[in-house]
PDB file of N, CA and C in Angstrom:
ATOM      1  N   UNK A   1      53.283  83.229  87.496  1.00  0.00           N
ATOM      2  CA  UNK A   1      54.104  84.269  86.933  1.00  0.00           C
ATOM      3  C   UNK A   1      53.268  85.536  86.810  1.00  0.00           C
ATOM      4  N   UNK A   2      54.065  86.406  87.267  1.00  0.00           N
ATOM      5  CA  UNK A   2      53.159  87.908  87.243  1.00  0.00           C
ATOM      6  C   UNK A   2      53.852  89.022  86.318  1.00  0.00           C
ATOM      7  N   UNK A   3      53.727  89.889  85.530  1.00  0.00           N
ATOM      8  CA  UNK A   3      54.412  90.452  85.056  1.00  0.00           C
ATOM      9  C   UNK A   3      54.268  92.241  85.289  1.00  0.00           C
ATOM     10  N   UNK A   4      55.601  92.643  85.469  1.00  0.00           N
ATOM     11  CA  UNK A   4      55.119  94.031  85.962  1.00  0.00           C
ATOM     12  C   UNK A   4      55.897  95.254  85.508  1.00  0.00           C
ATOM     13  N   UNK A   5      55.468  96.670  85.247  1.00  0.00           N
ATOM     14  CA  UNK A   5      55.952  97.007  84.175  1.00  0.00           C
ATOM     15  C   UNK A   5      56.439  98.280  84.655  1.00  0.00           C
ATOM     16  N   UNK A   6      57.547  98.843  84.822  1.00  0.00           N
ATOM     17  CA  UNK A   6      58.112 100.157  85.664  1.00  0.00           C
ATOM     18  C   UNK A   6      57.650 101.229  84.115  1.00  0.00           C
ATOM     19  N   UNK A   7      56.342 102.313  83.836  1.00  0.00           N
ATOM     20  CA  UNK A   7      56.090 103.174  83.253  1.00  0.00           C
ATOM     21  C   UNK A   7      56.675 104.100  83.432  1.00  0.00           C
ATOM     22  N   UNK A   8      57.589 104.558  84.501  1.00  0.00           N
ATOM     23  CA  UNK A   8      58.784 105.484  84.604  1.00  0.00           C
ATOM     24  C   UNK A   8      60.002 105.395  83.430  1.00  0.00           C
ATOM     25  N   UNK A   9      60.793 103.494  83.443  1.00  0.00           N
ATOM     26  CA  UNK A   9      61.632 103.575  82.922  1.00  0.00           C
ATOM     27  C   UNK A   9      61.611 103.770  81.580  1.00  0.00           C
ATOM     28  N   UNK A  10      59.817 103.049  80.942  1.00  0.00           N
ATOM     29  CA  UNK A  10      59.723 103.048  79.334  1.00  0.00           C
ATOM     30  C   UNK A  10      60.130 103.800  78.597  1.00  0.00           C
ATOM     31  N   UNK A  11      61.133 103.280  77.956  1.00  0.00           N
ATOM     32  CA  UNK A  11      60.921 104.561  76.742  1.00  0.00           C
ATOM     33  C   UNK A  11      60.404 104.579  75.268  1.00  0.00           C
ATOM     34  N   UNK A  12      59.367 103.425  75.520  1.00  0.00           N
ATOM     35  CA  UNK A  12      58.339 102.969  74.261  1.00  0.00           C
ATOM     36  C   UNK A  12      59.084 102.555  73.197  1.00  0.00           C
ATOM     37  N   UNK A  13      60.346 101.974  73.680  1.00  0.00           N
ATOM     38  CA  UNK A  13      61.162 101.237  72.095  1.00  0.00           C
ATOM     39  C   UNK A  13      60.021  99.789  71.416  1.00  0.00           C
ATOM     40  N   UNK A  14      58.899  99.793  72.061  1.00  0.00           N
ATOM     41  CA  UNK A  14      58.049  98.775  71.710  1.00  0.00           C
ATOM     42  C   UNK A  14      58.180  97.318  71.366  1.00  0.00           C
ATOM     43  N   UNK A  15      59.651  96.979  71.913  1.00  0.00           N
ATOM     44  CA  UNK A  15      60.069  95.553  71.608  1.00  0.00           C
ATOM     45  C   UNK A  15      58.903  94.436  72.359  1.00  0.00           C
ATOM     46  N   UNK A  16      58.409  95.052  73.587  1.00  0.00           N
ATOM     47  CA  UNK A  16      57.166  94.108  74.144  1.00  0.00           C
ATOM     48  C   UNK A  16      56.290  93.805  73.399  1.00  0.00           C
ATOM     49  N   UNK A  17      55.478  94.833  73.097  1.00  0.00           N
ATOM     50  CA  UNK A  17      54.632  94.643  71.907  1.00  0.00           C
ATOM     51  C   UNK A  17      54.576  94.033  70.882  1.00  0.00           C
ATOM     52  N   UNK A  18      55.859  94.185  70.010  1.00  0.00           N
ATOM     53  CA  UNK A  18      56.350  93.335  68.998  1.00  0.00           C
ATOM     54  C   UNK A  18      56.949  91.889  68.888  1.00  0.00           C
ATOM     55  N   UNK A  19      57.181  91.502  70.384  1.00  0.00           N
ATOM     56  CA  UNK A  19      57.844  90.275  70.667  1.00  0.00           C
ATOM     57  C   UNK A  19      56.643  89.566  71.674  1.00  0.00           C
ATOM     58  N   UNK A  20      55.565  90.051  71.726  1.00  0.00           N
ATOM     59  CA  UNK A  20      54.317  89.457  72.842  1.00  0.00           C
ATOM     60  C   UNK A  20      53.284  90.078  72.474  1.00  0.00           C
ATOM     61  N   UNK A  21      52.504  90.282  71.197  1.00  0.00           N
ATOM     62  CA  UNK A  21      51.311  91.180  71.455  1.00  0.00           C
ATOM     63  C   UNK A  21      50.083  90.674  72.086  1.00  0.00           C
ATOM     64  N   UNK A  22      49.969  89.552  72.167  1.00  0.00           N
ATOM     65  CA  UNK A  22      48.858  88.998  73.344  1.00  0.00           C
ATOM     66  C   UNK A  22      49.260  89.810  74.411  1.00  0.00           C
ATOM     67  N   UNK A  23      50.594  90.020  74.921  1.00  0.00           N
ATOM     68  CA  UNK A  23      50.475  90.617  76.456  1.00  0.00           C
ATOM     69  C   UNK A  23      50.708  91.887  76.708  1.00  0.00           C
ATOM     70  N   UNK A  24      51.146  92.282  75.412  1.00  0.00           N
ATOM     71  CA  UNK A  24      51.710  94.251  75.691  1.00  0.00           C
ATOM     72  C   UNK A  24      50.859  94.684  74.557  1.00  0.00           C
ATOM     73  N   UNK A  25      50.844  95.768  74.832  1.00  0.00           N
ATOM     74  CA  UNK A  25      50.126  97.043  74.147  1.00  0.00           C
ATOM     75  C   UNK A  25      51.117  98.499  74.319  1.00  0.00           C
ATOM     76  N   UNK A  26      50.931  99.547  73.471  1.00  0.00           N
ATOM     77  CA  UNK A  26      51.734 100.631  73.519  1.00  0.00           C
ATOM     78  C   UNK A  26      50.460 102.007  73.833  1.00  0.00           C
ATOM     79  N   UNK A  27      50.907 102.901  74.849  1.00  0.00           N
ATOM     80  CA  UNK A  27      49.823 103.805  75.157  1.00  0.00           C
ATOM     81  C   UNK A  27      49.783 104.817  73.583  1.00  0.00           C
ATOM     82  N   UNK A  28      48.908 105.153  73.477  1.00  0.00           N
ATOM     83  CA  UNK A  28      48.647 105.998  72.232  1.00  0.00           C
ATOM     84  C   UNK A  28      49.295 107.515  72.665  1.00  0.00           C
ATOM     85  N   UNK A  29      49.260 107.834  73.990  1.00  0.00           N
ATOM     86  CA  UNK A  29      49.492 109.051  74.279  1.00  0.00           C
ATOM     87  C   UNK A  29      50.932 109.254  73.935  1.00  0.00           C
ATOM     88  N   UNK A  30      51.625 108.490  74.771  1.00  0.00           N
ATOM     89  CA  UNK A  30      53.749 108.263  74.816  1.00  0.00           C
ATOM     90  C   UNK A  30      53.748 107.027  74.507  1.00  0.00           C
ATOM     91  N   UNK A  31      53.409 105.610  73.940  1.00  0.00           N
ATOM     92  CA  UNK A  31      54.234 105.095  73.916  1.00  0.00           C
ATOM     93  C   UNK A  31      54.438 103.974  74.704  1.00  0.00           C
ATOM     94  N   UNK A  32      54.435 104.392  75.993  1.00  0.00           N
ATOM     95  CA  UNK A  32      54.380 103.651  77.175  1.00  0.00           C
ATOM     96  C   UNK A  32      54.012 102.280  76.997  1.00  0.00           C
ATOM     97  N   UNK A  33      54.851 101.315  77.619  1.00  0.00           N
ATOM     98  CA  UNK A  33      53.736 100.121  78.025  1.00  0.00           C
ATOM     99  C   UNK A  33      53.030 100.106  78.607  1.00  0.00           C
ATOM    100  N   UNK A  34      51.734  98.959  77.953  1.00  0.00           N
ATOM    101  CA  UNK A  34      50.540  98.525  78.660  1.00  0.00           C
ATOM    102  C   UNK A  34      50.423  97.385  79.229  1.00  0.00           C
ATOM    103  N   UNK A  35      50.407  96.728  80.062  1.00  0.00           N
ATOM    104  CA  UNK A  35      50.924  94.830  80.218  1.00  0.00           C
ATOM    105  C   UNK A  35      48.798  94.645  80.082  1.00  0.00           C
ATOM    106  N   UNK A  36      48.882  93.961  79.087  1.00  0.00           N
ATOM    107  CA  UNK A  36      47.426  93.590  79.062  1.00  0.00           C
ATOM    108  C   UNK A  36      46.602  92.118  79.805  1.00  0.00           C
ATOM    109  N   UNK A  37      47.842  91.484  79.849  1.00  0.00           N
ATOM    110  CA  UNK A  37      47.632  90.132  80.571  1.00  0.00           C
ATOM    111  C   UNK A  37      48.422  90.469  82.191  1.00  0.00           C
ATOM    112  N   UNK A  38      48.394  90.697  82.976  1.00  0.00           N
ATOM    113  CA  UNK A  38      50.139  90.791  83.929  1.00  0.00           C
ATOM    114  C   UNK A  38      49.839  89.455  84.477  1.00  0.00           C
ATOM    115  N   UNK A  39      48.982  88.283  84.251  1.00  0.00           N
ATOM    116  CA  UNK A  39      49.329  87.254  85.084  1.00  0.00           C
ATOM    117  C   UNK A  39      48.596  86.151  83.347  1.00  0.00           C
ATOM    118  N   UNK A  40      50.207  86.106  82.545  1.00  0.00           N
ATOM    119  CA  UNK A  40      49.451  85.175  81.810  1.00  0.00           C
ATOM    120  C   UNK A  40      49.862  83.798  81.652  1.00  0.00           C
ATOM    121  N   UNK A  41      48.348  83.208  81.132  1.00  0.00           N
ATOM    122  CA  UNK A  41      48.298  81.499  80.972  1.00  0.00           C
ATOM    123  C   UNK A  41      49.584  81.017  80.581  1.00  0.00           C
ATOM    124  N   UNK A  42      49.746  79.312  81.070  1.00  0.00           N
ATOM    125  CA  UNK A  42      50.904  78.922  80.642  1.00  0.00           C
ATOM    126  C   UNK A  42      51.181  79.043  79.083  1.00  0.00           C
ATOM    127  N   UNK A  43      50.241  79.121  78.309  1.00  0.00           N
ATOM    128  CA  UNK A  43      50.743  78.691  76.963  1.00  0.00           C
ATOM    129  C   UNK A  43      51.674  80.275  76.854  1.00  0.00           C
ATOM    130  N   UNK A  44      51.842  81.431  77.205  1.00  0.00           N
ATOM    131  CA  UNK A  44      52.133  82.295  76.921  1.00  0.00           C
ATOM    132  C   UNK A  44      53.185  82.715  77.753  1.00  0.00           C
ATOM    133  N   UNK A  45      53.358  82.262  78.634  1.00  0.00           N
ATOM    134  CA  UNK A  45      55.124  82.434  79.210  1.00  0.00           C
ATOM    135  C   UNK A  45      55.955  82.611  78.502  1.00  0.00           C
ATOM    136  N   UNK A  46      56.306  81.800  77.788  1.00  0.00           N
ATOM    137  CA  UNK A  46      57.539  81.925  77.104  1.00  0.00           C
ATOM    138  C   UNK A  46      57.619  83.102  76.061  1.00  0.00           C
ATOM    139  N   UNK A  47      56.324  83.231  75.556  1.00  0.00           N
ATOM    140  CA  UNK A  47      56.047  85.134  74.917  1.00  0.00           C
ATOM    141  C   UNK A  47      56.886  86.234  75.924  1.00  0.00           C
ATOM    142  N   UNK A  48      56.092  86.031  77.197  1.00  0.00           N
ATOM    143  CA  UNK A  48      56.530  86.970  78.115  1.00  0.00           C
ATOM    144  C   UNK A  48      58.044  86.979  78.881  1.00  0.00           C
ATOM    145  N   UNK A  49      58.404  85.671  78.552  1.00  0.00           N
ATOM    146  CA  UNK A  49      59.902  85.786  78.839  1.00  0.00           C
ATOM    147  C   UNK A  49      60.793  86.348  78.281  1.00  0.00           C
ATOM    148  N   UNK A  50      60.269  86.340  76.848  1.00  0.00           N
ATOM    149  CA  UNK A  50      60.965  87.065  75.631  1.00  0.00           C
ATOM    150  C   UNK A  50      60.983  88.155  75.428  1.00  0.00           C
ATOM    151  N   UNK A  51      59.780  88.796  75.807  1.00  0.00           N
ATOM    152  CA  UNK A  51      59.766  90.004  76.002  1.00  0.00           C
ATOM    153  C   UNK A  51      60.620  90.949  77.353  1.00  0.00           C
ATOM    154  N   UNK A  52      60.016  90.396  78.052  1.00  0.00           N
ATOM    155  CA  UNK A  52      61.108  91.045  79.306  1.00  0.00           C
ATOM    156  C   UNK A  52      62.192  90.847  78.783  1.00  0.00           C
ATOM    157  N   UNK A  53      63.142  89.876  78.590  1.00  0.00           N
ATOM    158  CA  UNK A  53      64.034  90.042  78.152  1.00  0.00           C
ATOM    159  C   UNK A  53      64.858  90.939  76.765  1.00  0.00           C
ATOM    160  N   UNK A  54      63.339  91.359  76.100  1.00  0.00           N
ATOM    161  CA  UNK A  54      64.047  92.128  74.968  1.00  0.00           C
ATOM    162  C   UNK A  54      63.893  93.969  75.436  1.00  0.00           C
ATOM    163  N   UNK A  55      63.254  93.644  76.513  1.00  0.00           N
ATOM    164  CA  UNK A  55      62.762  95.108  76.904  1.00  0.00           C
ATOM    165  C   UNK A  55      64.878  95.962  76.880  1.00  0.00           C
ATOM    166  N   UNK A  56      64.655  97.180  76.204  1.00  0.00           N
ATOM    167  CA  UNK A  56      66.334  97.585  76.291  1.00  0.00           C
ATOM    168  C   UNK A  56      66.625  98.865  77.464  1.00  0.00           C
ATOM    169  N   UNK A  57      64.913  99.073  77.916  1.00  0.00           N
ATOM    170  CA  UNK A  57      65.403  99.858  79.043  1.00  0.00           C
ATOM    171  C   UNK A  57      65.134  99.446  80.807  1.00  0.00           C
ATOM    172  N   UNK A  58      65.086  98.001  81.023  1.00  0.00           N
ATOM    173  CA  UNK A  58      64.870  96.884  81.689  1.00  0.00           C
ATOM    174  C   UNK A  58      63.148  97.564  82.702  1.00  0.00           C
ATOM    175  N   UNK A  59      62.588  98.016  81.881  1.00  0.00           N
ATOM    176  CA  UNK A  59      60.606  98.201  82.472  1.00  0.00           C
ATOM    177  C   UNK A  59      60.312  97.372  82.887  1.00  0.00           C
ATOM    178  N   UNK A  60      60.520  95.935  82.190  1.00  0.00           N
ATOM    179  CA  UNK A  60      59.279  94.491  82.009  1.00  0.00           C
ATOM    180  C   UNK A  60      60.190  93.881  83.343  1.00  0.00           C
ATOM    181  N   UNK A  61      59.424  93.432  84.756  1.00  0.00           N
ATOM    182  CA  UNK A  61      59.878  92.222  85.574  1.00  0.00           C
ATOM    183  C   UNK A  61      59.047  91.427  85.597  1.00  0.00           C
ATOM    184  N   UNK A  62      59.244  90.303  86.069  1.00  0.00           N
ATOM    185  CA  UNK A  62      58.305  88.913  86.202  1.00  0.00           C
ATOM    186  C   UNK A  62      58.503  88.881  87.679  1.00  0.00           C
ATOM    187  N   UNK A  63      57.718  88.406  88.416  1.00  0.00           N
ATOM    188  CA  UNK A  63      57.916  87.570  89.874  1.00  0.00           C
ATOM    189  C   UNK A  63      56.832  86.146  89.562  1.00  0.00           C
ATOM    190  N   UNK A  64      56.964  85.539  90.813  1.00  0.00           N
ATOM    191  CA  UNK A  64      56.205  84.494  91.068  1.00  0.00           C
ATOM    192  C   UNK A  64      56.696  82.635  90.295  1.00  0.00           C
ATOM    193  N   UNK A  65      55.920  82.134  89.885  1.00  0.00           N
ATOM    194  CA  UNK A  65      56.182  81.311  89.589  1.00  0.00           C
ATOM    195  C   UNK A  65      57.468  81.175  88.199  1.00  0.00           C
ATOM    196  N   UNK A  66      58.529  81.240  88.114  1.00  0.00           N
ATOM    197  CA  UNK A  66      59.453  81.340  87.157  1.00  0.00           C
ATOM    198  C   UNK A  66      60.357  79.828  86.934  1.00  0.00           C
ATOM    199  N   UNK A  67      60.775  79.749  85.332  1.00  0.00           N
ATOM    200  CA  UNK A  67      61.456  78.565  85.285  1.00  0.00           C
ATOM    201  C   UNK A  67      62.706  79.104  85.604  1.00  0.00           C
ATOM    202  N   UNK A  68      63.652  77.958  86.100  1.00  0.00           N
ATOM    203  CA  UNK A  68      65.219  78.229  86.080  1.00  0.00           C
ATOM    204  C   UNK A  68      65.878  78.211  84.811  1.00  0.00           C
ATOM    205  N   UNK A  69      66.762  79.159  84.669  1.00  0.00           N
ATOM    206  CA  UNK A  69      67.591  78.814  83.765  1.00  0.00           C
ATOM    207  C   UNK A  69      68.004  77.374  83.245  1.00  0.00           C
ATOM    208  N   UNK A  70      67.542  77.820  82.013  1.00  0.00           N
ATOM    209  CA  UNK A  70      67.927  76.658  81.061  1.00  0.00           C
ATOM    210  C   UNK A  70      67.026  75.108  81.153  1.00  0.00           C
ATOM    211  N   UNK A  71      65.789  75.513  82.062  1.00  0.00           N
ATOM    212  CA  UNK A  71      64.566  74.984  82.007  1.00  0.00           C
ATOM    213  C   UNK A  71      63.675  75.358  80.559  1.00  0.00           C
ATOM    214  N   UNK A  72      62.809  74.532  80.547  1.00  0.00           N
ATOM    215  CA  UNK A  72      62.083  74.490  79.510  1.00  0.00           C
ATOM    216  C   UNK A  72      60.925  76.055  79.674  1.00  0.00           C
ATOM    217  N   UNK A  73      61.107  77.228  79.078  1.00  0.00           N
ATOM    218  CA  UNK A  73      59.974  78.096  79.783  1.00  0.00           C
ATOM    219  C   UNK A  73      60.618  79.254  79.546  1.00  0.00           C
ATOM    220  N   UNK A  74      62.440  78.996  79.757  1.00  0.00           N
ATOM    221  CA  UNK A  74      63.297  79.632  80.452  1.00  0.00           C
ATOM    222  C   UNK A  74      64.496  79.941  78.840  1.00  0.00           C
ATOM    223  N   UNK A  75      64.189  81.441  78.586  1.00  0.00           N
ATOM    224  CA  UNK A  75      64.839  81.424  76.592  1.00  0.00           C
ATOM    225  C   UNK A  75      66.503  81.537  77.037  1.00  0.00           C
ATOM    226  N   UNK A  76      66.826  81.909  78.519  1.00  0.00           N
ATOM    227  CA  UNK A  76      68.274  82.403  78.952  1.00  0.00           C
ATOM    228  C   UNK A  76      69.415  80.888  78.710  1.00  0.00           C
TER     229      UNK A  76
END
């Protein structure tokens, strides 16, 4: 799982951060996300699933190794 972060769309509502801080960070300048892990350990997937998913201006994608829906991994 890779995680990747469109800094165009952010608009630093900081739900990553707050819902994953092992893996996001907020830039001091704007706001912006930081993905501090973009390829993290299994124990922390499911952080990062949560987060992408809470992102409200859709920044946060995942590729690569992903669970299916309604797999264990998988909060949808």
């Amino acid at each position: 799982m890779r995680i990747q972060a469109d800094k165009g769309r952010c608009v630093g509502a900081g739900m990553c951060a707050l819902t994953a801080p092992a893996l996001f960070d907020q830039s001091e300048d704007d706001g912006t996300v930081i993905v501090l892990h973009p390829d993290p350990p299994p124990a922390l997937r499911d952080a990062a699933l949560r987060a992408v998913h809470s992102c409200p201006s859709t920044a946060l994608s995942l590729s690569g190794d992903l669970p299916a829906p309604g797999e264990p991994g998988n909060p949808t």
